[in-house]
C-alpha atoms as a PDB file:
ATOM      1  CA  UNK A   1      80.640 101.341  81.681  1.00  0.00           C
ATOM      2  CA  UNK A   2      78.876  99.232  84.407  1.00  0.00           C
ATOM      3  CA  UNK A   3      79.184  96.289  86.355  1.00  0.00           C
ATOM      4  CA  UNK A   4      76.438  94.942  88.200  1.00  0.00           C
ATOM      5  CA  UNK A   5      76.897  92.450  91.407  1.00  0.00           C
ATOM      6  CA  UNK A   6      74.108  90.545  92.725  1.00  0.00           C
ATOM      7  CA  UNK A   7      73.978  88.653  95.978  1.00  0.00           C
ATOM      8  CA  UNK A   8      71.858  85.048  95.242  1.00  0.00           C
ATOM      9  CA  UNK A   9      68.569  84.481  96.361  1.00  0.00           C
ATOM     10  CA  UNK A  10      67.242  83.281  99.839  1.00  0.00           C
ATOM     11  CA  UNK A  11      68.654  79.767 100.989  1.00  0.00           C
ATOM     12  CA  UNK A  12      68.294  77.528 103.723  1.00  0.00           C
ATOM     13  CA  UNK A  13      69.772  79.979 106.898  1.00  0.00           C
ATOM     14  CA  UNK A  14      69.734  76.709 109.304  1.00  0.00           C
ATOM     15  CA  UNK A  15      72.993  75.085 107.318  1.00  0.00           C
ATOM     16  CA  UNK A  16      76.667  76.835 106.669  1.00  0.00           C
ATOM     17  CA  UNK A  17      77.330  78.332 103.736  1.00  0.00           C
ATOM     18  CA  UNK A  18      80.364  79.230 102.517  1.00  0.00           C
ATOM     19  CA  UNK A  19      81.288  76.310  99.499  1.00  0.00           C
ATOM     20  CA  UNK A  20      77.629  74.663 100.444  1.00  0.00           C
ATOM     21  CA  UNK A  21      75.783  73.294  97.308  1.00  0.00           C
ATOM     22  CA  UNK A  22      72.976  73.023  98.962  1.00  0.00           C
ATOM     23  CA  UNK A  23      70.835  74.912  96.494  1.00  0.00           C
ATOM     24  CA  UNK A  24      67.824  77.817  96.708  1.00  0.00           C
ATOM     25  CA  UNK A  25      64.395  77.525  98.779  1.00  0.00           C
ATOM     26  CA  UNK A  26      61.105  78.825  97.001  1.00  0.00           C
ATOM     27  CA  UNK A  27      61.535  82.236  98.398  1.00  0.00           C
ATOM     28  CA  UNK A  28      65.018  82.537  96.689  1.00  0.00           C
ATOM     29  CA  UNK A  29      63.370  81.400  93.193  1.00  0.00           C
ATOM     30  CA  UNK A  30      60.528  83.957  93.750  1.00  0.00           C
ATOM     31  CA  UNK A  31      63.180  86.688  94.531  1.00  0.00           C
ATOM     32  CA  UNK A  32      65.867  85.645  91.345  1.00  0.00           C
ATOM     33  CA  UNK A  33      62.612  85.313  89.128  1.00  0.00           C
ATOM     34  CA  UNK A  34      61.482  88.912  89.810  1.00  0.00           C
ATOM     35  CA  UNK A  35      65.075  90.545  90.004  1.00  0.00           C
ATOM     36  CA  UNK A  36      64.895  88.917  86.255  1.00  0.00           C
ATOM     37  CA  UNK A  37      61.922  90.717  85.290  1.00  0.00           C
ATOM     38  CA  UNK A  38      62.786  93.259  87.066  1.00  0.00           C
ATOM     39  CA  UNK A  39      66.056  93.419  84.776  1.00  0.00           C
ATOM     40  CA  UNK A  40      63.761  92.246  81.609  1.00  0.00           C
ATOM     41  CA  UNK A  41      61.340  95.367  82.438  1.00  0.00           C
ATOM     42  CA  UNK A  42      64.358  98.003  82.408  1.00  0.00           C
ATOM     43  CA  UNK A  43      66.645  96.770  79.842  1.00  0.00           C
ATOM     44  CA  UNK A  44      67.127  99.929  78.490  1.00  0.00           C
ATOM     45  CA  UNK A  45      68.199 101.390  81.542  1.00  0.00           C
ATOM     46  CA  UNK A  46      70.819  98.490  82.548  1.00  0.00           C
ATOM     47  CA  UNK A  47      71.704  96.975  79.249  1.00  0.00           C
ATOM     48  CA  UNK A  48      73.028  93.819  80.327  1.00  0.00           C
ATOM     49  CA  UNK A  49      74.759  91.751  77.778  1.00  0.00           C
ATOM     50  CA  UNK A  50      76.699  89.437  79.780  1.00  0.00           C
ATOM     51  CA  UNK A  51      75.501  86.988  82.856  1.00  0.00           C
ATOM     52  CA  UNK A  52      78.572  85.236  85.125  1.00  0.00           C
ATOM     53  CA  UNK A  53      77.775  83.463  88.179  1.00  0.00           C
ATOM     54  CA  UNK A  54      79.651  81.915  91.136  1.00  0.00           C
ATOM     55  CA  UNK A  55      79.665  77.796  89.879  1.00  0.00           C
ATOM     56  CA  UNK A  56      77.499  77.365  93.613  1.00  0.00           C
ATOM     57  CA  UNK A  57      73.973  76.036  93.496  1.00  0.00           C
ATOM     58  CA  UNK A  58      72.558  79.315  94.954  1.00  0.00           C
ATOM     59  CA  UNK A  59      74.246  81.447  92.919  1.00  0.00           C
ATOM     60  CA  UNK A  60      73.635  79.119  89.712  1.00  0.00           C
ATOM     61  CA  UNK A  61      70.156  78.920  90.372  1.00  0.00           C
ATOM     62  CA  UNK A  62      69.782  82.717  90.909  1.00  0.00           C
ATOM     63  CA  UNK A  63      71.361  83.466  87.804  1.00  0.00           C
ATOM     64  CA  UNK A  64      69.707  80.683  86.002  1.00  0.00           C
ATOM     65  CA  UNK A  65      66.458  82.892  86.558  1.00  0.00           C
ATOM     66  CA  UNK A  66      68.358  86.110  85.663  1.00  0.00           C
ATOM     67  CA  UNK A  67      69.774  84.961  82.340  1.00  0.00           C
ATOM     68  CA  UNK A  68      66.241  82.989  81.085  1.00  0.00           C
ATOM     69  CA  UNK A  69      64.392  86.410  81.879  1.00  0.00           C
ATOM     70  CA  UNK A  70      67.445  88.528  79.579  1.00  0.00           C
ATOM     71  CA  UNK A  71      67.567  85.441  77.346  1.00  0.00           C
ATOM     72  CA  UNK A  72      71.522  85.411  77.910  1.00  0.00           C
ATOM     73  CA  UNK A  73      73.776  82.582  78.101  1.00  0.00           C
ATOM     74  CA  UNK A  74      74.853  81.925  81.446  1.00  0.00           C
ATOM     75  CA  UNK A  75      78.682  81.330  82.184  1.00  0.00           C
ATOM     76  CA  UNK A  76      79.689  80.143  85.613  1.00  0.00           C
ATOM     77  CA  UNK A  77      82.994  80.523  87.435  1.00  0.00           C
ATOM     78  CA  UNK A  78      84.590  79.286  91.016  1.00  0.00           C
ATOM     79  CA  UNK A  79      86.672  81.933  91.445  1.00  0.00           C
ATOM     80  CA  UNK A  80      83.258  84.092  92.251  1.00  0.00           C
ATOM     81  CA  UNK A  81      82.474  81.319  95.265  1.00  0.00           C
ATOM     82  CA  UNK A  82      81.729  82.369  98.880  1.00  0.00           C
ATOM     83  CA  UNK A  83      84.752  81.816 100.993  1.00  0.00           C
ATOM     84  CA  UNK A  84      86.036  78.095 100.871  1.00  0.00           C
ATOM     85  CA  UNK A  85      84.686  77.013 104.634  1.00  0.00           C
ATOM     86  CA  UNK A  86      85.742  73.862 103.495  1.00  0.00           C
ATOM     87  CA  UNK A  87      84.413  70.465 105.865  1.00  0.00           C
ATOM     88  CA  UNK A  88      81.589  72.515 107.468  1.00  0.00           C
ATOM     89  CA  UNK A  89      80.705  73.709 104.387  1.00  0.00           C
ATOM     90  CA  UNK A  90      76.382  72.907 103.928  1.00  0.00           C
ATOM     91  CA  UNK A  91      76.328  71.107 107.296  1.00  0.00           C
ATOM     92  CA  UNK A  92      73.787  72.104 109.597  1.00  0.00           C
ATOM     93  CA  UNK A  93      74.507  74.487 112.664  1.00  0.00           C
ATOM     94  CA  UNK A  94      73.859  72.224 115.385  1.00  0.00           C
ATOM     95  CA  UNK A  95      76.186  69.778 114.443  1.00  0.00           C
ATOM     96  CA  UNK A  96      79.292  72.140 113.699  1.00  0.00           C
ATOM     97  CA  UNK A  97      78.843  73.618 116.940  1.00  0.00           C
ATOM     98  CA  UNK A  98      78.969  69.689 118.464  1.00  0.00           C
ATOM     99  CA  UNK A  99      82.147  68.854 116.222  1.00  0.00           C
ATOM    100  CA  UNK A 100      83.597  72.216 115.838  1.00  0.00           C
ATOM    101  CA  UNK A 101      82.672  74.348 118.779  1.00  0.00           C
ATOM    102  CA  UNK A 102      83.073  78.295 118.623  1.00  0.00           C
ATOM    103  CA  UNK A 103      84.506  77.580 114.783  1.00  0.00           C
ATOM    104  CA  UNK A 104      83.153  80.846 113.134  1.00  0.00           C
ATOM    105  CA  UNK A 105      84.414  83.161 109.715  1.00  0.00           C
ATOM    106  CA  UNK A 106      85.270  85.875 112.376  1.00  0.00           C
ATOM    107  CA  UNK A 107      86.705  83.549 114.818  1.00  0.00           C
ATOM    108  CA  UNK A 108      89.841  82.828 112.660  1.00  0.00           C
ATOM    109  CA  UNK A 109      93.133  84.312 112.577  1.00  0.00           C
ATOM    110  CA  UNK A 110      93.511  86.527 109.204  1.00  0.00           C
ATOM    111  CA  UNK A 111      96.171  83.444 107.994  1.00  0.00           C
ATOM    112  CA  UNK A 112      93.963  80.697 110.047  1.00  0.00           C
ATOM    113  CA  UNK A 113      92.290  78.612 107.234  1.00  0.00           C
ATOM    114  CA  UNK A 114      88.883  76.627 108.008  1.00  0.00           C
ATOM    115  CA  UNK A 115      89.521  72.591 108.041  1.00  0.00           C
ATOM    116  CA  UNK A 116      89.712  71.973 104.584  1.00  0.00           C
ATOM    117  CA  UNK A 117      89.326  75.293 103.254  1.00  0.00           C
ATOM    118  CA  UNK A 118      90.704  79.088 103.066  1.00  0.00           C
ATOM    119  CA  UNK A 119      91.606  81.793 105.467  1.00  0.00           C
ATOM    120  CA  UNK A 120      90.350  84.945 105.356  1.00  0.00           C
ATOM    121  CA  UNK A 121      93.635  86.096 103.947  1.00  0.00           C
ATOM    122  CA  UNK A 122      93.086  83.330 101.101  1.00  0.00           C
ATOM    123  CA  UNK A 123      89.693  84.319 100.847  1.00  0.00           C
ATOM    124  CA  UNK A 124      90.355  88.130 100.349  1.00  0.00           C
ATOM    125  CA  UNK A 125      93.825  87.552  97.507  1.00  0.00           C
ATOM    126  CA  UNK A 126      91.514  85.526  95.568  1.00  0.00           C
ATOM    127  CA  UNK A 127      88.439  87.817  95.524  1.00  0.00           C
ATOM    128  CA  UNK A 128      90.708  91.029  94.676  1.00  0.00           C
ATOM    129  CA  UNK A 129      92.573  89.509  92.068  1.00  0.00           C
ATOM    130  CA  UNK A 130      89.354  88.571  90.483  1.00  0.00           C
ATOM    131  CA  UNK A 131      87.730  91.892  90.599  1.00  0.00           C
ATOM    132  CA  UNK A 132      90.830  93.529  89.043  1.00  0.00           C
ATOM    133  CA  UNK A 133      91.166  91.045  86.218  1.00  0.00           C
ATOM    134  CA  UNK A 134      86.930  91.911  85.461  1.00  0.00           C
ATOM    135  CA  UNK A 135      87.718  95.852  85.974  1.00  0.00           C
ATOM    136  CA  UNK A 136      90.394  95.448  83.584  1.00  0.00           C
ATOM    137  CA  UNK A 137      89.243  93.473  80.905  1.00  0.00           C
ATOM    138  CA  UNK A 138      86.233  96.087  81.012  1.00  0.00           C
ATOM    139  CA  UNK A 139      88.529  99.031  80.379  1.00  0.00           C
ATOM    140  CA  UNK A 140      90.209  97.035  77.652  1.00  0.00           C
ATOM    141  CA  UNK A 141      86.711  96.713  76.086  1.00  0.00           C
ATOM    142  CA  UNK A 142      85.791 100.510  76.540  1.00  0.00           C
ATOM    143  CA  UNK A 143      82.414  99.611  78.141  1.00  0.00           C
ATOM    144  CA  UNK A 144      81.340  97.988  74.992  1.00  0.00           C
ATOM    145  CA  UNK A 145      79.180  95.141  77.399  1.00  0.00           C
ATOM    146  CA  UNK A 146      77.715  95.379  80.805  1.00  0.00           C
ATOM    147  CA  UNK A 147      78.242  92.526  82.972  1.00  0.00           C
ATOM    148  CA  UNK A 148      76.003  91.087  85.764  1.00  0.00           C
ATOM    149  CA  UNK A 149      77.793  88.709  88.494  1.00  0.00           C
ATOM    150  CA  UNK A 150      75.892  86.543  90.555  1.00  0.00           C
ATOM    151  CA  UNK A 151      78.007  85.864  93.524  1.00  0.00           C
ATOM    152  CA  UNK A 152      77.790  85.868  97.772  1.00  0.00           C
ATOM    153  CA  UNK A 153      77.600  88.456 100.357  1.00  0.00           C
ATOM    154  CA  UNK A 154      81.069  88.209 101.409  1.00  0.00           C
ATOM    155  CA  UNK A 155      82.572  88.852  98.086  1.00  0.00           C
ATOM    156  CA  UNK A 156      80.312  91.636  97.467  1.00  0.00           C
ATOM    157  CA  UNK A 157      81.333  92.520 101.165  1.00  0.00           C
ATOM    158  CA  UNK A 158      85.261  92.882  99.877  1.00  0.00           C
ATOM    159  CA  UNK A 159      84.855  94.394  96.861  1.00  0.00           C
ATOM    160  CA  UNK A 160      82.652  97.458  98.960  1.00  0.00           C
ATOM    161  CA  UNK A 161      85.796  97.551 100.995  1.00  0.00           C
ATOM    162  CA  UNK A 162      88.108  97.870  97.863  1.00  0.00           C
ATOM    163  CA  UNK A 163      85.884 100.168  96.112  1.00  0.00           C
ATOM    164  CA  UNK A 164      85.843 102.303  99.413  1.00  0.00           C
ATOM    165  CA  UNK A 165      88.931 102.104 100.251  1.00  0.00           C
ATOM    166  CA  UNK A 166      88.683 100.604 103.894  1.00  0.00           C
ATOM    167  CA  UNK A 167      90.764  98.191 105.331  1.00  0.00           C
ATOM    168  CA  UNK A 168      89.080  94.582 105.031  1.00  0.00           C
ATOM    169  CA  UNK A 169      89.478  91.958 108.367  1.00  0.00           C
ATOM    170  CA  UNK A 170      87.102  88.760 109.052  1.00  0.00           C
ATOM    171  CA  UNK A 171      85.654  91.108 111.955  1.00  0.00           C
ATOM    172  CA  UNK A 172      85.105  93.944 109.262  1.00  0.00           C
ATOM    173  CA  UNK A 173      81.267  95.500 110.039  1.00  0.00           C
ATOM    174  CA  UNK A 174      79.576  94.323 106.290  1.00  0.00           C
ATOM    175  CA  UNK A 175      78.261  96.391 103.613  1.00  0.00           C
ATOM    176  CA  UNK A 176      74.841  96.078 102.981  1.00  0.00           C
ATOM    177  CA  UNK A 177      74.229  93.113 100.812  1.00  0.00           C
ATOM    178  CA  UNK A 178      70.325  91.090 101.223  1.00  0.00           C
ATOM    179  CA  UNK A 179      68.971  88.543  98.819  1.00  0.00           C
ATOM    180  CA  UNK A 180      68.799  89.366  95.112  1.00  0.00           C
ATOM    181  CA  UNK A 181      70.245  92.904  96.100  1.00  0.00           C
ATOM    182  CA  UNK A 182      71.967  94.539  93.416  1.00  0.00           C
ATOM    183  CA  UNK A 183      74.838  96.439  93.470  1.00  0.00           C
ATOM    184  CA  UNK A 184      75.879  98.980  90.275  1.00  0.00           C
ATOM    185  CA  UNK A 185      79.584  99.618  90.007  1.00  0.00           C
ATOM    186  CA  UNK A 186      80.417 102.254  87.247  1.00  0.00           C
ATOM    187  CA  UNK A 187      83.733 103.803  86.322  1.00  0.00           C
ATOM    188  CA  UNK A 188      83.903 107.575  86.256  1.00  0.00           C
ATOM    189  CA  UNK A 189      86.538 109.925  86.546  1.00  0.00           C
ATOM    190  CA  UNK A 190      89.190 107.580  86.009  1.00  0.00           C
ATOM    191  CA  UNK A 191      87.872 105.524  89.326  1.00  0.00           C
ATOM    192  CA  UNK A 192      85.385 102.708  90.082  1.00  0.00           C
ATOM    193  CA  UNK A 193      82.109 103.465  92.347  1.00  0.00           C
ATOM    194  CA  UNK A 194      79.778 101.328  94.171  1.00  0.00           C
ATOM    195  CA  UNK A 195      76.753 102.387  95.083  1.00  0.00           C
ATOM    196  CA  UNK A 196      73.362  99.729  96.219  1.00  0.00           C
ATOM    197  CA  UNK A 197      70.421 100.145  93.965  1.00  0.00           C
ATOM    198  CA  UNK A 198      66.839 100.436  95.961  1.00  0.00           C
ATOM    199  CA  UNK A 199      64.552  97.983  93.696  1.00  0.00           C
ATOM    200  CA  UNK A 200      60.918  97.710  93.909  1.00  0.00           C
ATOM    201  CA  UNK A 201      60.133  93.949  92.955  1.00  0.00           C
END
């Protein structure tokens, strides 16, 4: 019984993140293409049968080049989203630091919430809710599908710290999560696991 997270490809590191739209560049489509062959190329080993993805343009677009590879409908959802960083969400560094100096993930309160968006709090209620409705809908199905999710470094980030049992704070250090890294979760011995899988691609 597996679940399989996958951070989305390479975007533009010169603009905020978070809710951004702002989509892949050519690296990232280079790196989601050959995770998808990758994936194509072992099917027997990972038996994927289902594709979700965060509903942001990275995450789309990475999964977009997952599914066509697996020849899977792709379904998309928001509650997979990066945290909400709400107005500074896509804009460019230079000009949050001018119009919202020193405004950083791990320079909020745990209850502080981002103009226009979530706090960490928020962000961390919504993620582990989501994660318990997937692991429990995939012990109601006994396994019978693998799932891959296409989603964002910080979500993978709080589900490591679930999974692991450590206490999870905006100024947590991060699990290990690069672009187009994938990350097997597999229940055994009545408990979930994580563990990062090293890919050559």
């Amino acid at each position: 019984m597996s679940i399989y997270l996958v951070r989305h490809g390479k975007d533009d590191e010169g603009f905020r993140g978070g809710w951004s739209q702002r989509g892949l560049i050519a690296e990232g489509i280079e790196q989601s293409q050959k995770l998808g062959q990758y994936l194509k190329a072992h099917n027997n080993l990972y038996n994927i049968q289902r594709v979700v993805s965060s509903d942001l343009s990275r995450a789309v677009e990475t999964a977009t080049e997952i599914a066509s590879e697996l020849r899977l409908p792709l379904e998309t959802s928001s509650n997979w989203r990066e945290m909400n960083n709400g107005l500074i969400a896509g804009m460019a560094h230079e000009l949050v630091e001018e119009q919202y100096p020193g405004l950083y993930f791990s320079t909020l309160r745990m209850d502080e919430e981002f103009p226009g968006g979530e706090s960490p709090i928020d962000f961390f209620t919504r993620i582990q809710a989501t994660f318990k409705k997937l692991c429990e809908e995939q012990l109601l199905n006994k396994g019978e599908e693998n799932i891959l999710i296409v989603t964002h470094g910080g979500v993978i980030n709080i589900i490591y710290h679930i999974l692991n049992g450590v206490e999870w704070s905006n100024k947590s250090k991060a699990y290990p999560s690069t672009y187009t890294s994938l990350h097997h979760i597999q229940y055994d011995a009545g408990k979930w696991e994580i563990t990062m899988e090293t890919l050559s691609v």
